[in-house]
C-alpha atoms as a PDB file:
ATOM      1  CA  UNK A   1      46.000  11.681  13.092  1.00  0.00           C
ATOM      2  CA  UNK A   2      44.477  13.793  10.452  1.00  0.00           C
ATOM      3  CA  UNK A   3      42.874  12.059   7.476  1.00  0.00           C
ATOM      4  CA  UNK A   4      44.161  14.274   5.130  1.00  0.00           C
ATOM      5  CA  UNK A   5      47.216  15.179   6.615  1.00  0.00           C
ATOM      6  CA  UNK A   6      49.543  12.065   4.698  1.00  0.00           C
ATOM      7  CA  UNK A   7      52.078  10.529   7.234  1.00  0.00           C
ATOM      8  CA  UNK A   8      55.423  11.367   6.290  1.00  0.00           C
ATOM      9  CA  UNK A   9      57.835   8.660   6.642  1.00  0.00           C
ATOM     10  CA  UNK A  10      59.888   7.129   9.081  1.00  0.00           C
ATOM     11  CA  UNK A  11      63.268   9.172   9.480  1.00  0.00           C
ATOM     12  CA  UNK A  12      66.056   6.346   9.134  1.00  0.00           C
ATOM     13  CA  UNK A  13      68.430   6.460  12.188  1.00  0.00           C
ATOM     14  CA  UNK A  14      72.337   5.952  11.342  1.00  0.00           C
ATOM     15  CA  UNK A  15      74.088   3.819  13.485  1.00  0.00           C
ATOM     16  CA  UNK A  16      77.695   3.383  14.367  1.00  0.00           C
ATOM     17  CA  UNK A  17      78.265   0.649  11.463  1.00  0.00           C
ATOM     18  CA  UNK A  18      77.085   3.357   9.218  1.00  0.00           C
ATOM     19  CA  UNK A  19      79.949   5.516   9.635  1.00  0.00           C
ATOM     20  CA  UNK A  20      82.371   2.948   9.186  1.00  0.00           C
ATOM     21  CA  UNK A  21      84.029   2.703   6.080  1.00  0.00           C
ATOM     22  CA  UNK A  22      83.068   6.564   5.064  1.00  0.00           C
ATOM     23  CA  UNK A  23      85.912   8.557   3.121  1.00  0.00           C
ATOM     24  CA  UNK A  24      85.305  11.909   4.410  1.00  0.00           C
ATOM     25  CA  UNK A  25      88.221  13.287   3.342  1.00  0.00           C
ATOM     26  CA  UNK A  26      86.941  12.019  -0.649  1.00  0.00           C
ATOM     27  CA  UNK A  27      84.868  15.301   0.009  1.00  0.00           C
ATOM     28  CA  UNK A  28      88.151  17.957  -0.150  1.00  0.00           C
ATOM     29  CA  UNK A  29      89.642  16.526  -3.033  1.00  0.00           C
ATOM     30  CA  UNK A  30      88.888  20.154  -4.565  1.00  0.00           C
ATOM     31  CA  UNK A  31      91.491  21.908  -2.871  1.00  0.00           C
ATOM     32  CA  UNK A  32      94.490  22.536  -4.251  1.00  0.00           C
ATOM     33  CA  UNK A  33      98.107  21.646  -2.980  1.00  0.00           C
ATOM     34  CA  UNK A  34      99.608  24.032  -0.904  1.00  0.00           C
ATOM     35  CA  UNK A  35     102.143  25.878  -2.969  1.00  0.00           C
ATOM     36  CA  UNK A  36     100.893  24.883  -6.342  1.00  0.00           C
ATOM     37  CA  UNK A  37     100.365  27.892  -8.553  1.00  0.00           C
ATOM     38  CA  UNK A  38      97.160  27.430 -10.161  1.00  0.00           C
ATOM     39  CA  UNK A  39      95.661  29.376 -13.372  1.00  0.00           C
ATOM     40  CA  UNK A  40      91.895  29.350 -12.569  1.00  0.00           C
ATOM     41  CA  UNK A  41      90.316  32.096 -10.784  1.00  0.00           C
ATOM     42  CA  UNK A  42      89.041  31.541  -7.081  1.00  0.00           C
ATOM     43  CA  UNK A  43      85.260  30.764  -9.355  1.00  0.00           C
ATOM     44  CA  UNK A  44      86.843  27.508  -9.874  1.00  0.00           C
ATOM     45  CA  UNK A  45      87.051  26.810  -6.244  1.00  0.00           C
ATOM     46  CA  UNK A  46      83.904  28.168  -4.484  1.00  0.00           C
ATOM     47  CA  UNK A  47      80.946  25.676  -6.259  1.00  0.00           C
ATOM     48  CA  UNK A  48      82.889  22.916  -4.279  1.00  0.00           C
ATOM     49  CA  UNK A  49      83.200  24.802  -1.229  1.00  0.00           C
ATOM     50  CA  UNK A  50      79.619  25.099  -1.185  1.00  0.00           C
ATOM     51  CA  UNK A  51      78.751  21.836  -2.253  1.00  0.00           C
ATOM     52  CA  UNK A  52      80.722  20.285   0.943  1.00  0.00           C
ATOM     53  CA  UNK A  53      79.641  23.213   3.380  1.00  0.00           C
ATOM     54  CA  UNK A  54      76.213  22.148   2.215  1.00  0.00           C
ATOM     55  CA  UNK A  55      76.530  18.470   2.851  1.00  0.00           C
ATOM     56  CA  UNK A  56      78.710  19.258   5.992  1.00  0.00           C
ATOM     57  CA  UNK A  57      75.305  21.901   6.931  1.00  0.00           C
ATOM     58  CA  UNK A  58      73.194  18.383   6.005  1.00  0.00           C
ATOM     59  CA  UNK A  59      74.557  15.990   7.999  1.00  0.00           C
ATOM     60  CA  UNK A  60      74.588  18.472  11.297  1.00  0.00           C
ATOM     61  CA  UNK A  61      70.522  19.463  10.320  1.00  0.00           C
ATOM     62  CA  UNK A  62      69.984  15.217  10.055  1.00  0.00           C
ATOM     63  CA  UNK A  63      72.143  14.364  13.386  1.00  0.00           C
ATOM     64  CA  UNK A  64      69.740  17.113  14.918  1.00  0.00           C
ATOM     65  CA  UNK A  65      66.453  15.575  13.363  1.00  0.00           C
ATOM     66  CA  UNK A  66      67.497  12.154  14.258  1.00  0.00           C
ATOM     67  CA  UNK A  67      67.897  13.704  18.020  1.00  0.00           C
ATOM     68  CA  UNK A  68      64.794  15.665  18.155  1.00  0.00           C
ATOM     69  CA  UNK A  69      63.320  12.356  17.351  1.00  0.00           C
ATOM     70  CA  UNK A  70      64.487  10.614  20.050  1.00  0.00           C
ATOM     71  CA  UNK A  71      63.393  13.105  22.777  1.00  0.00           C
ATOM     72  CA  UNK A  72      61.016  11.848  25.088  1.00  0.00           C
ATOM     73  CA  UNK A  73      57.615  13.396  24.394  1.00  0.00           C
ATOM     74  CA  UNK A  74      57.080  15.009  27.888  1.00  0.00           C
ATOM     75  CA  UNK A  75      60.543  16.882  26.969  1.00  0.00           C
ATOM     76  CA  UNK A  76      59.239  18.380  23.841  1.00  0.00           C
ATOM     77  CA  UNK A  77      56.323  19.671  25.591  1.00  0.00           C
ATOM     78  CA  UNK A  78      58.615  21.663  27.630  1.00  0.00           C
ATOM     79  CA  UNK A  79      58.933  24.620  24.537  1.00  0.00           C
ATOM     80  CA  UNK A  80      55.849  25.893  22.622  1.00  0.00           C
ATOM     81  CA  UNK A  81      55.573  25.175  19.218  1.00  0.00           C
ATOM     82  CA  UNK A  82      59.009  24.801  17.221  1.00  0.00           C
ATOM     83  CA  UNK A  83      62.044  23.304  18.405  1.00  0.00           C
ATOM     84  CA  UNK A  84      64.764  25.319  17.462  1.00  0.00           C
ATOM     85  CA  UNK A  85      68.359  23.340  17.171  1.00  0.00           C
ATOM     86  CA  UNK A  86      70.150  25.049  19.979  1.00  0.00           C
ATOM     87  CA  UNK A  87      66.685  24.001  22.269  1.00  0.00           C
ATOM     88  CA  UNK A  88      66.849  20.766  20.912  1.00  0.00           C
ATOM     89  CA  UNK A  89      70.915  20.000  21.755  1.00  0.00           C
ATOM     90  CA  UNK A  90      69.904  21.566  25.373  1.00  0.00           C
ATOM     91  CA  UNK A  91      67.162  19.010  25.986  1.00  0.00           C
ATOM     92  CA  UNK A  92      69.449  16.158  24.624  1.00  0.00           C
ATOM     93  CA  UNK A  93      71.853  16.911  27.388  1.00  0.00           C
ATOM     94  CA  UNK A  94      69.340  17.595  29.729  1.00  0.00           C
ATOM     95  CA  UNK A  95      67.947  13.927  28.763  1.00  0.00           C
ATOM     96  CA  UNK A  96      71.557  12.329  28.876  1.00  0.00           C
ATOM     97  CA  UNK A  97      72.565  13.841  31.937  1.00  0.00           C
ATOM     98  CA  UNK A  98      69.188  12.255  33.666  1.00  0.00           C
ATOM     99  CA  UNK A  99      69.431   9.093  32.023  1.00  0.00           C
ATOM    100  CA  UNK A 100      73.541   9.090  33.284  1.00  0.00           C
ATOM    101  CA  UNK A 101      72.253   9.921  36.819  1.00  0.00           C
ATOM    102  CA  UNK A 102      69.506   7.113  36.612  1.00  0.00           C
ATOM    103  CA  UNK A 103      72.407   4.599  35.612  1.00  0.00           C
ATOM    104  CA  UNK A 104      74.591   5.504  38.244  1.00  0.00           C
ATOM    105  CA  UNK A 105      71.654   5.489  41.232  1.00  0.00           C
ATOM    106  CA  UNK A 106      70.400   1.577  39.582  1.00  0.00           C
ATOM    107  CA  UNK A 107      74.386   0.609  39.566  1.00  0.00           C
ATOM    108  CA  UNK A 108      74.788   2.493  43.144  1.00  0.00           C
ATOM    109  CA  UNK A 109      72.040   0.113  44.112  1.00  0.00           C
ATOM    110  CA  UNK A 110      73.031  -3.340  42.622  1.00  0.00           C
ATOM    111  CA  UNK A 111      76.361  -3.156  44.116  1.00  0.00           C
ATOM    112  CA  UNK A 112      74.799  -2.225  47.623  1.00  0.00           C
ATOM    113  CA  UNK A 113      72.327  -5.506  47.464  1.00  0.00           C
ATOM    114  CA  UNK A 114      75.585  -7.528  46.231  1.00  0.00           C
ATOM    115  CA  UNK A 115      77.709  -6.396  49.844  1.00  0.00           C
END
């Protein structure tokens, strides 16, 4: 790597215990009740809305980072230059479906040398 390029850290993967225990619906306390006659303008309401559209927009750009990451290299050579989210959700699949087809040859096999 470049000298004078500075490394940028480590993207920290979430795993399945991370999600447990998370109060998503903490993020909607804004709305108001259905039916309940409120005297602020609709103002009021959008900061909120964009504050959890935002995180909601976060989380979806991280989960796509945290993929892109674990492409295999050869796969990311496939597209020139930057990976664009829709390319990047196409070569997961494209990776999972292999890797499922790989699992099911190896298991195809086992139980064959078993009989």
């Amino acid at each position: 790597m470049d000298e004078g390029i500075s490394r940028l850290p480590e993207r920290q993967l979430l795993e399945h215990r991370d999600f447990i225990g998370l109060d998503y619906p903490a993020l909607y306390m804004c709305k108001p009740k259905r039916g309940v006659k409120r005297d602020d303008s609709k103002e009021t309401y959008k900061l909120p809305h964009r504050l959890i559209e935002k995180k909601r927009r976060d989380r979806i750009n991280e989960c796509i980072a945290q993929l892109k990451d674990l492409l295999p290299e050869h796969l990311k050579l496939t597209t020139l230059g930057h990976l664009e989210k829709a390319v990047v959700l196409e070569l997961t699949l494209k990776h999972l479906k292999a890797l499922t087809a790989l699992t099911e040859q190896q298991h195809q096999k086992i139980i064959a040398l078993q009989n």
